[in-house]
Protein backbone atom coordinates (compact mmCIF):
# COMPACT_ATOMS: atom_id res chain seq x y z
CA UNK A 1 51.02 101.14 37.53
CA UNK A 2 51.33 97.44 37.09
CA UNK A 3 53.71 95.36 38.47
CA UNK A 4 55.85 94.73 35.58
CA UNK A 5 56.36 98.22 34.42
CA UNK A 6 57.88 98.69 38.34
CA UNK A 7 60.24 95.82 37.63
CA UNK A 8 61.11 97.19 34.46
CA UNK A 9 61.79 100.88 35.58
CA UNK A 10 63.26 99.65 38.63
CA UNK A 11 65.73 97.54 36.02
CA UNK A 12 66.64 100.55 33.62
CA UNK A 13 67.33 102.54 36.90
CA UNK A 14 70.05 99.89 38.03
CA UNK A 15 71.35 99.66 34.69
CA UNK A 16 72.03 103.06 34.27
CA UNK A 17 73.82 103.68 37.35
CA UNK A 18 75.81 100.73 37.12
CA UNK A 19 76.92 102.24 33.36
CA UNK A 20 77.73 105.77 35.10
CA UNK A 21 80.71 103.50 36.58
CA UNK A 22 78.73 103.25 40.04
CA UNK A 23 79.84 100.79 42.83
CA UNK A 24 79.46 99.85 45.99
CA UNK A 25 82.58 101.30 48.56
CA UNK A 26 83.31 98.49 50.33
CA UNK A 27 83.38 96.19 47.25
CA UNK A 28 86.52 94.46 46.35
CA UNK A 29 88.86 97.52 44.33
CA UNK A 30 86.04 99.92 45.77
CA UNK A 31 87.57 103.06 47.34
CA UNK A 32 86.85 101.70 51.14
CA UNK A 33 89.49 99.27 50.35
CA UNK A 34 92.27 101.88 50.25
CA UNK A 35 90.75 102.24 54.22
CA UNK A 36 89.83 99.44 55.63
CA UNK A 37 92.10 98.56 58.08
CA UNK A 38 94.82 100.83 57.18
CA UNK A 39 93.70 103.96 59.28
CA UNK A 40 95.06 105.06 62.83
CA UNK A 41 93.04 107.22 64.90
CA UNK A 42 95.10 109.54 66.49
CA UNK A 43 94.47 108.48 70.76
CA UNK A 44 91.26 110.55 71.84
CA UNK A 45 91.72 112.18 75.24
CA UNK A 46 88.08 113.44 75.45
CA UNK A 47 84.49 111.24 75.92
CA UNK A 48 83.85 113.02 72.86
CA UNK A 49 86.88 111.50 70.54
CA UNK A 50 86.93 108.16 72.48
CA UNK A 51 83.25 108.07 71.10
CA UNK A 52 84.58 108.96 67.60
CA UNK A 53 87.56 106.74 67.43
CA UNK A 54 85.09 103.67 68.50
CA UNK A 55 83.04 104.94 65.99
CA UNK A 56 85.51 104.89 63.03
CA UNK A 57 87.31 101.74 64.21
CA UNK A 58 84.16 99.62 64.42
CA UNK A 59 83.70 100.56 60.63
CA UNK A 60 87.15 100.47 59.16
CA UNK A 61 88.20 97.83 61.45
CA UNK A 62 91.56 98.43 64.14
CA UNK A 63 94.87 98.62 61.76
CA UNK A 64 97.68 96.44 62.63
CA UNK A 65 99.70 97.84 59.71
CA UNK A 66 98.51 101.70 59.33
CA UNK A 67 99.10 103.50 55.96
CA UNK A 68 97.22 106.39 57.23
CA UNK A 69 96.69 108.64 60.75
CA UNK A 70 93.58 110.42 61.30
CA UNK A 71 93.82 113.16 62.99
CA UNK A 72 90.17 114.58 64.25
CA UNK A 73 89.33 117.42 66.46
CA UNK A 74 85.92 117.77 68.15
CA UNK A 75 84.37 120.69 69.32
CA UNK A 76 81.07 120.76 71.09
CA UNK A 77 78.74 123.05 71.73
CA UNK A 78 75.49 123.63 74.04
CA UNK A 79 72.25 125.51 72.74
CA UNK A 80 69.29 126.08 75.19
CA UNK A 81 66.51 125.58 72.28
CA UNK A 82 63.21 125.65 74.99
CA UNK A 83 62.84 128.20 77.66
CA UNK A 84 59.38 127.71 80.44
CA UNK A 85 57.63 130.75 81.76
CA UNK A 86 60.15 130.81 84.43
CA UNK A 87 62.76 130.93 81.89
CA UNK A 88 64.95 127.57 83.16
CA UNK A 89 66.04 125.89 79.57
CA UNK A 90 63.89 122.45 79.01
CA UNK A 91 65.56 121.35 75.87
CA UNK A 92 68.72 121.70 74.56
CA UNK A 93 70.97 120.88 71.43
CA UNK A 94 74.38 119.39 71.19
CA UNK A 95 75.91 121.26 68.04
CA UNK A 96 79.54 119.24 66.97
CA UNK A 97 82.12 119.97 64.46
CA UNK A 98 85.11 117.76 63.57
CA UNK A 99 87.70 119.04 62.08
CA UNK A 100 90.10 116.43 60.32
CA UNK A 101 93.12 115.39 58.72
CA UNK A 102 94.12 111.92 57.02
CA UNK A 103 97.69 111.86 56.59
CA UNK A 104 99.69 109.31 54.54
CA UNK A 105 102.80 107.59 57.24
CA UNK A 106 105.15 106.77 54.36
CA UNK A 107 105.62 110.34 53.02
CA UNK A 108 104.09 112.49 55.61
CA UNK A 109 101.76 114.80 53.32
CA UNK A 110 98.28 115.56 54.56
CA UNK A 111 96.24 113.39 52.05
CA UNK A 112 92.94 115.57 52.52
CA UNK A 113 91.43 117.38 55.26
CA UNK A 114 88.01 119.14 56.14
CA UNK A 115 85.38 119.39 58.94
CA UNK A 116 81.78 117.64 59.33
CA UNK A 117 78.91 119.41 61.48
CA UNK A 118 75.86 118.14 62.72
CA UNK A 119 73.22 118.43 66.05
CA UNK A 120 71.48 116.62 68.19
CA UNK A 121 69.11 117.12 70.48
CA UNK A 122 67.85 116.34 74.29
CA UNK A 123 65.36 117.01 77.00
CA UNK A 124 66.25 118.43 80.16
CA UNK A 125 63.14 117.55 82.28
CA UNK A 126 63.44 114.98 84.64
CA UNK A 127 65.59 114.04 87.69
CA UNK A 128 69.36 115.38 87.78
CA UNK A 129 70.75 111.46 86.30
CA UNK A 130 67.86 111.41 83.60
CA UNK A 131 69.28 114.72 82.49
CA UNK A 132 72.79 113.53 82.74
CA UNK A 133 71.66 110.10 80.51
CA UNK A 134 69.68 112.19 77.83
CA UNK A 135 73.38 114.71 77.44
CA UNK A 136 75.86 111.38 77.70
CA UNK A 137 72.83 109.68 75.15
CA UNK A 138 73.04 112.52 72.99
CA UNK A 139 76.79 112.88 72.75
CA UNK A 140 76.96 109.27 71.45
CA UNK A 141 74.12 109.81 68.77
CA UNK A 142 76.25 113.02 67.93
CA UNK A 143 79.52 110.95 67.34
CA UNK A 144 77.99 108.34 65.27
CA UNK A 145 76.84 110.65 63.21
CA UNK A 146 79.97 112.87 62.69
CA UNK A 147 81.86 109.54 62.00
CA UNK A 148 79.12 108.46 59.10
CA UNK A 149 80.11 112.37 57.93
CA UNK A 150 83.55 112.19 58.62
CA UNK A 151 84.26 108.62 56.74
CA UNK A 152 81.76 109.69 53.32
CA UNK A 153 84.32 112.00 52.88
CA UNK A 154 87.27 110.15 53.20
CA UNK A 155 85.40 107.67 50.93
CA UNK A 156 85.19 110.41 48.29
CA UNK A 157 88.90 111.55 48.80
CA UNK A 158 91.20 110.20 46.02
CA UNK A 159 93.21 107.60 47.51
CA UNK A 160 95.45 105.35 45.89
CA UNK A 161 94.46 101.59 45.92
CA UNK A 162 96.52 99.49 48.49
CA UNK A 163 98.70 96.65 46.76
């Protein structure tokens, strides 16, 4: 395929999804606007939703006037995935669920809520800290990931435009 006829169906491509009405979230008027530094993360008293909450903030920015309170409740789980001949667990997975709610502060109603899953993994062979590093390491990857989850969706909720 030559070179032009790339350009050329990499130009119809962009033109048709920017005529299905598509843009970018975080654009000016996109629906990230109706978040961006307007949503309070309820205070996390686990690793787990401190993780979260740093997370979420570092992508919709700290409010200093919130229109909105998350509300998020992790839940993780342990799995032993690989078991040696003398049956001691050498791998493991870190299954999380958060279960949310976004509700609005000036009327009180719960503007949409849901729950995001996902798992990581991590090896248990080492010393005692390395172990202890690879859990803490994959606890953070776990929380990024629910947060990427966690905000799509609040992306896709229909919020109204802030003033």
């Amino acid at each position: 395929m030559s070179w032009c006829n790339r350009r050329f169906l990499l130009l119809s491509a962009l033109a048709l999804v920017a005529g299905c009405g598509f843009a970018p979230a975080y654009a000016p008027g996109g629906a990230g606007s109706a978040l961006m530094g307007r949503v309070a993360v309820e205070a996390p008293d686990t690793r787990a939703t401190y993780l979260l909450t740093q997370e979420i903030e570092t992508r919709l920015g700290r409010p200093a006037n919130p229109r909105y309170a998350l509300i998020p409740v992790v839940t993780l789980n342990t799995q032993a995935m690989a078991i040696n001949r003398n049956n001691v667990a050498s791998r493991f997975n870190l299954l999380g669920t958060v279960a949310y709610s976004l509700r609005d502060l000036e009327t009180g109603a719960i503007v949409t809520s849901g729950d995001v899953t996902s798992f990581t993994g991590y090896s248990a062979t080492g010393t005692t800290v390395a172990v202890q590093a690879a859990e803490r390491d994959a606890e953070a990857r776990l929380m990024a990931i629910l947060a990427d989850q966690l905000l799509i969706r609040l992306l896709a909720a229909d919020l109204p435009k802030p003033e």
